[in-house]
Protein backbone atom coordinates (compact mmCIF):
# COMPACT_ATOMS: atom_id res chain seq x y z
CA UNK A 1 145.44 -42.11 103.54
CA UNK A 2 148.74 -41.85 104.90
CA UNK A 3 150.02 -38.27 107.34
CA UNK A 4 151.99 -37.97 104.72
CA UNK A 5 149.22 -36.63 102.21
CA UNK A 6 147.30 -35.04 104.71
CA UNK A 7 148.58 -31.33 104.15
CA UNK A 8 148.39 -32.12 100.17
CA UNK A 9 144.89 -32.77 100.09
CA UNK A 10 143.61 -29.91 102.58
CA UNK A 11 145.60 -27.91 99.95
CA UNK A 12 143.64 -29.54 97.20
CA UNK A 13 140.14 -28.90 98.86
CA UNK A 14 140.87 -25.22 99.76
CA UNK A 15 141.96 -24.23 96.46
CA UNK A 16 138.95 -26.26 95.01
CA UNK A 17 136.63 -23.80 97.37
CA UNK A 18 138.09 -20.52 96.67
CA UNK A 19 137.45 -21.53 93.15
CA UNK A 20 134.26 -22.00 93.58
CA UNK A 21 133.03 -19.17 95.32
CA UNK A 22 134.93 -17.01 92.89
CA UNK A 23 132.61 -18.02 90.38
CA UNK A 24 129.18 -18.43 92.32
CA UNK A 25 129.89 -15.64 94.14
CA UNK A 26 128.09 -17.57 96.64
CA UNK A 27 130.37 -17.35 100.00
CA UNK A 28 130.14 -14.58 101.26
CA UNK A 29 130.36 -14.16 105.19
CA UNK A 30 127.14 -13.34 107.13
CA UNK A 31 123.64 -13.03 105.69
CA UNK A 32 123.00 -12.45 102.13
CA UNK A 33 121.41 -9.16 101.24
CA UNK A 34 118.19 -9.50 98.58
CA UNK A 35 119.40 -6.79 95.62
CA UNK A 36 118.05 -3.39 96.20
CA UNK A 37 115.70 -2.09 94.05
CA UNK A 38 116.80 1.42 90.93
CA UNK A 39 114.99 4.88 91.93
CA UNK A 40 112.28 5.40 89.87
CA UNK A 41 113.40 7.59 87.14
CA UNK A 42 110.69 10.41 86.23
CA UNK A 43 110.81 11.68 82.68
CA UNK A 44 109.43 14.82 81.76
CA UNK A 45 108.20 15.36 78.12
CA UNK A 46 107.12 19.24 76.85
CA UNK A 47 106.73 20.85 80.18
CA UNK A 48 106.45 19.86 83.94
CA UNK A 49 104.24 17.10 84.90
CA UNK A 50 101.05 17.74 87.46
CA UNK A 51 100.37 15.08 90.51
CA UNK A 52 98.29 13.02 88.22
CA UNK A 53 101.33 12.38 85.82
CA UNK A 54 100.19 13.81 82.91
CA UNK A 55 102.38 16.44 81.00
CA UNK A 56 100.59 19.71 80.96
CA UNK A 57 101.23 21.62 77.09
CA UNK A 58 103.62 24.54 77.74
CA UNK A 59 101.28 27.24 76.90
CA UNK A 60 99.29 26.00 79.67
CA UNK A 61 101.91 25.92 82.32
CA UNK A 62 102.47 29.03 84.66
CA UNK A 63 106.51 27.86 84.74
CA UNK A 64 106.85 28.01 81.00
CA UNK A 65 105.76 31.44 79.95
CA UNK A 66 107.42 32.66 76.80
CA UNK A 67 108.12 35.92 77.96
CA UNK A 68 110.53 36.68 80.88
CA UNK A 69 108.31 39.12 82.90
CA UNK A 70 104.63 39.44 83.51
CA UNK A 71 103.34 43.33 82.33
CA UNK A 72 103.20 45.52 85.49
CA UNK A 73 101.23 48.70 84.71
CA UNK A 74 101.38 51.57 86.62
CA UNK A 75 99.02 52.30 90.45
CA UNK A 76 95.76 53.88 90.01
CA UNK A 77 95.76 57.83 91.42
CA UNK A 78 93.25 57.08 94.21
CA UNK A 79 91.21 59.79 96.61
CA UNK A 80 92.09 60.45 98.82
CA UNK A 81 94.87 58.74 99.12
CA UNK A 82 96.35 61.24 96.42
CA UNK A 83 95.57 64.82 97.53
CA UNK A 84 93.56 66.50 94.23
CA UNK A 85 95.36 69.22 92.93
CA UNK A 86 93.03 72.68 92.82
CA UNK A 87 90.88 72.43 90.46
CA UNK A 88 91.87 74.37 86.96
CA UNK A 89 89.16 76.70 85.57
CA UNK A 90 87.35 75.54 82.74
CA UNK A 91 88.32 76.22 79.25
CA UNK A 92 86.19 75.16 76.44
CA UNK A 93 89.50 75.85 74.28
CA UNK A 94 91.83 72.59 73.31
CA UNK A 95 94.37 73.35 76.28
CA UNK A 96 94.63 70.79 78.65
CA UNK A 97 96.60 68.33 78.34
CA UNK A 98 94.96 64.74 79.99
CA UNK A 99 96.36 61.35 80.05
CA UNK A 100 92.83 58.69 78.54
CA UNK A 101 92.83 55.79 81.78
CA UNK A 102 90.81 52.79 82.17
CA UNK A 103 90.10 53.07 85.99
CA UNK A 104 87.26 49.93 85.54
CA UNK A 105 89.64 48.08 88.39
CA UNK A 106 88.35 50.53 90.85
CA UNK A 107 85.03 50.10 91.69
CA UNK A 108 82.06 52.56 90.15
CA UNK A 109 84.70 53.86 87.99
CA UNK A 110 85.18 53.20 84.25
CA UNK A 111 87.14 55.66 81.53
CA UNK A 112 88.66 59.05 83.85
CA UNK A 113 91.01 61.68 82.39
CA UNK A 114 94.10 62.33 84.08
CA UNK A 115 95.21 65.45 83.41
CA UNK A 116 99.28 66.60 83.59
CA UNK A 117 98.15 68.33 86.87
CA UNK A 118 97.12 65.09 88.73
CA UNK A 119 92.94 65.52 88.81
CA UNK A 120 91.00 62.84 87.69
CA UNK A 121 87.76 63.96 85.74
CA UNK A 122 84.57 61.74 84.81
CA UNK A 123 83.32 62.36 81.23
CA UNK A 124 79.38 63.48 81.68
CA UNK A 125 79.17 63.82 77.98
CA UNK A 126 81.08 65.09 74.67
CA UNK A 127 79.68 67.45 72.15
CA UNK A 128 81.07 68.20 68.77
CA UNK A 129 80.77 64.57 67.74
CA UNK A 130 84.23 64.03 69.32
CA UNK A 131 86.23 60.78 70.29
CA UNK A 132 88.03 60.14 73.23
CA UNK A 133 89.53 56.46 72.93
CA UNK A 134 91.34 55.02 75.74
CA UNK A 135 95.08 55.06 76.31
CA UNK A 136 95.09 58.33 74.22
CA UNK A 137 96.53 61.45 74.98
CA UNK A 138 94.59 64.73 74.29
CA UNK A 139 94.13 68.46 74.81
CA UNK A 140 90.75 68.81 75.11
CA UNK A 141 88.24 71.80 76.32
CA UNK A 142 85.75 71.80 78.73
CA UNK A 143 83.11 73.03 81.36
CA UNK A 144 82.02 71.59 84.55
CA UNK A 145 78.55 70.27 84.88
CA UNK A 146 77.38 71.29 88.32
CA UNK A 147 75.07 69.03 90.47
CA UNK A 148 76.19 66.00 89.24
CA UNK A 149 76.87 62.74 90.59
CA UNK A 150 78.49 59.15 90.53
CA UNK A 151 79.20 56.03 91.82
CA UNK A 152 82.92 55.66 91.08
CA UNK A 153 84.16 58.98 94.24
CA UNK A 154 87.79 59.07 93.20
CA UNK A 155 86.84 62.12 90.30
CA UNK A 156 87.72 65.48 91.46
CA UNK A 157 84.86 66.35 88.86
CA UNK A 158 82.04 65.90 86.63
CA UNK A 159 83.12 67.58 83.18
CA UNK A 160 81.49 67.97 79.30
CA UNK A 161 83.73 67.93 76.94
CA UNK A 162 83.77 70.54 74.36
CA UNK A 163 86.87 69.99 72.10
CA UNK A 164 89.49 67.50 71.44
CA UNK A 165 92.89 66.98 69.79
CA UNK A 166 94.47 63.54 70.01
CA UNK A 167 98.01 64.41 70.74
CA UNK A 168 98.82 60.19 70.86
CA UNK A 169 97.22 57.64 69.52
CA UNK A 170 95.62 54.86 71.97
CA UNK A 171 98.47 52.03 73.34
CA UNK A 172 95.93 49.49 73.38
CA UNK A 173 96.80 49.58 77.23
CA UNK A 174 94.78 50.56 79.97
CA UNK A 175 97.21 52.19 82.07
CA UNK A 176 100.86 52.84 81.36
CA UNK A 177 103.44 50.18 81.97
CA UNK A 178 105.93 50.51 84.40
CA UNK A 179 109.26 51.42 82.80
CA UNK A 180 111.81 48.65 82.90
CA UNK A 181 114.90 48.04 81.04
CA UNK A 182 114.31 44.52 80.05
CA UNK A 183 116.63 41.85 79.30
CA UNK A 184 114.58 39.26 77.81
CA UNK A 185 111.31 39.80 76.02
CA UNK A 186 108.23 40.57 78.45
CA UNK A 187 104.89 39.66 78.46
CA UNK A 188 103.21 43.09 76.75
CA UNK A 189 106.52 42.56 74.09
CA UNK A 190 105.71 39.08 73.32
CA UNK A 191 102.34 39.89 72.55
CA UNK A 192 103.66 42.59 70.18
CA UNK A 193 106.11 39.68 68.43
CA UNK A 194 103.06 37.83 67.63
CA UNK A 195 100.93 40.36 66.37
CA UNK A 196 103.57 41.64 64.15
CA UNK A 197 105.11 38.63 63.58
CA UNK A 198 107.92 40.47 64.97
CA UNK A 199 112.04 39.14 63.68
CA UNK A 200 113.92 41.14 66.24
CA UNK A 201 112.83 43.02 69.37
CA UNK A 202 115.95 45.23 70.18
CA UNK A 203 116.10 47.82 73.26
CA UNK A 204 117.90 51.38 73.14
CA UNK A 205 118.40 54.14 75.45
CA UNK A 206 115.82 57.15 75.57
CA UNK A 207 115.24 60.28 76.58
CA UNK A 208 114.33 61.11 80.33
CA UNK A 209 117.00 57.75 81.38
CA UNK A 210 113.79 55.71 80.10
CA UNK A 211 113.58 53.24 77.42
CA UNK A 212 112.33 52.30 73.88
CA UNK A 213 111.89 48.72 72.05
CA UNK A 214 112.37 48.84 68.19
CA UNK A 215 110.64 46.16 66.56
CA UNK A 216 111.33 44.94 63.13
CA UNK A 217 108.87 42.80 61.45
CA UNK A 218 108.42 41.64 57.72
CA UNK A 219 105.30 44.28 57.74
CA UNK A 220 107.73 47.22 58.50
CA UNK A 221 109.55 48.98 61.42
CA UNK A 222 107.33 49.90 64.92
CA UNK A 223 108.99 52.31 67.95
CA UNK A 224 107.09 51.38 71.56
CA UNK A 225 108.63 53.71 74.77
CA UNK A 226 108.91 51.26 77.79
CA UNK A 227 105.51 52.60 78.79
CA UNK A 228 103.72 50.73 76.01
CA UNK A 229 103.38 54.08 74.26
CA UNK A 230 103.78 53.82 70.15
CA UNK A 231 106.25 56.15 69.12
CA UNK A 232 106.54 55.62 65.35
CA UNK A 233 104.87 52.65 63.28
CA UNK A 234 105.26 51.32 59.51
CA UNK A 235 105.55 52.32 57.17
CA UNK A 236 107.60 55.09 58.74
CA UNK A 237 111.40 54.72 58.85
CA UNK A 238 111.24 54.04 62.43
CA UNK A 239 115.37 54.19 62.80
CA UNK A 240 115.82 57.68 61.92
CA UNK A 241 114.13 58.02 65.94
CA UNK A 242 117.43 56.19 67.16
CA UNK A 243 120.41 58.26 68.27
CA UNK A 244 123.45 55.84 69.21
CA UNK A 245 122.80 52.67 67.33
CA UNK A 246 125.34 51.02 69.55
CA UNK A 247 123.10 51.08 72.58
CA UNK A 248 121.25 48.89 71.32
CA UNK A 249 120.52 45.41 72.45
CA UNK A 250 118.57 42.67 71.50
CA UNK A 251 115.70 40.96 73.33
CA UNK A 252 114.17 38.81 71.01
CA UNK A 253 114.66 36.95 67.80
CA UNK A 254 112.57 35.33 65.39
């Protein structure tokens, strides 16, 4: 091969090259790097998944609730933490007024009445045939039974009932609930939607700057007060209780 053709043919084979590696891919400078391999992708199907993998169901998952807020219910009135109020004379008339608690979360202690005045009195015994059911509220009459004693020490006194009126009906609570203004249906609510297979769960505005949930069902119309306390149920025209139907806003549909 002549000089002459030298420059044409180191043309010839570099062009040939670059053509080739374009293709291959295959000439690239320095060491070769092996591919690296995806991030495992983890897929979650109807609710979080626990180390094990397996999905746990919804309803069994503390992250997927179907209520927005866990029910808080209102402290226990302790002794002595809470100073007892003198205690009233007895009365066997229906006069005072009492609050109907479940204090079983305290030990020794099971059913107490609260009265408006802040004591706390055990139940010995109730004559007349009388009910007291709890979560009620009563007036009830009554005299103190002296020498008596018990296990649960946060009663101001040992009573016997003697008369009762139920002024409200039992909430099916054990204490009251702490009054909230919720935004989303809450646990005590959502229990409500189920039992009455509730459409709408809407909130208004109520007396005291408190609250009241209006439920509307297919069985009729039911009034709760943020406390858990019923204020009207079906088949009462539960509306005619609302003042400013503007107020109102809705929680929870069906």
């Amino acid at each position: 091969m002549s000089a002459q053709n030298l420059p044409y043919l180191k043309a010839f084979l570099w062009l040939f090259t670059f053509l080739a590696c374009s293709t291959a891919g295959a000439c690239q400078r320095g060491t070769v790097k092996p591919p690296q391999e995806a991030p495992p992708v983890q897929i979650i199907i109807d609710g979080p998944i626990d180390p094990g993998g397996t999905p746990v169901p919804p309803d069994q998952s503390n992250d997927n609730t179907p209520w927005g807020r866990p029910t808080v219910y209102q402290d226990y009135l302790t002794r002595p933490r809470d100073v007892a109020p003198t205690l009233p004379i007895a009365n066997n008339r229906c006069e005072t007024l009492a609050e109907v608690r479940d204090y079983s979360g305290l030990d020794g202690c099971q059913m107490l009445l609260e009265t408006d005045a802040g004591n706390l009195f055990l139940v010995e015994s109730i004559i007349g045939g009388y009910q007291i059911n709890l979560g009620s509220r009563i007036r009830f009459g009554f005299e103190y039974v002296e020498g008596a004693a018990s296990v649960c020490m946060h009663e101001d006194a040992i009573i016997r009932v003697t008369c009762v009126q139920e002024v409200r009906e039992s909430s099916g609570f054990p204490r009251p609930i702490v009054c909230e203004a919720y935004s989303e249906v809450s646990e005590w609510l959502y229990d409500l939607a189920i039992e009455y297979a509730a459409t709408y769960i809407t909130r208004f505005p109520w007396s005291g700057g408190r609250y009241a949930y209006f439920i509307e069902s297919a069985d009729g119309q039911f009034l709760y007060d943020c406390q858990g306390y019923i204020l009207c149920r079906a088949p009462r025209n539960c509306l005619q209780f609302i003042e400013d139907f503007s107020q109102g806003e809705i929680i929870y549909e069906n």
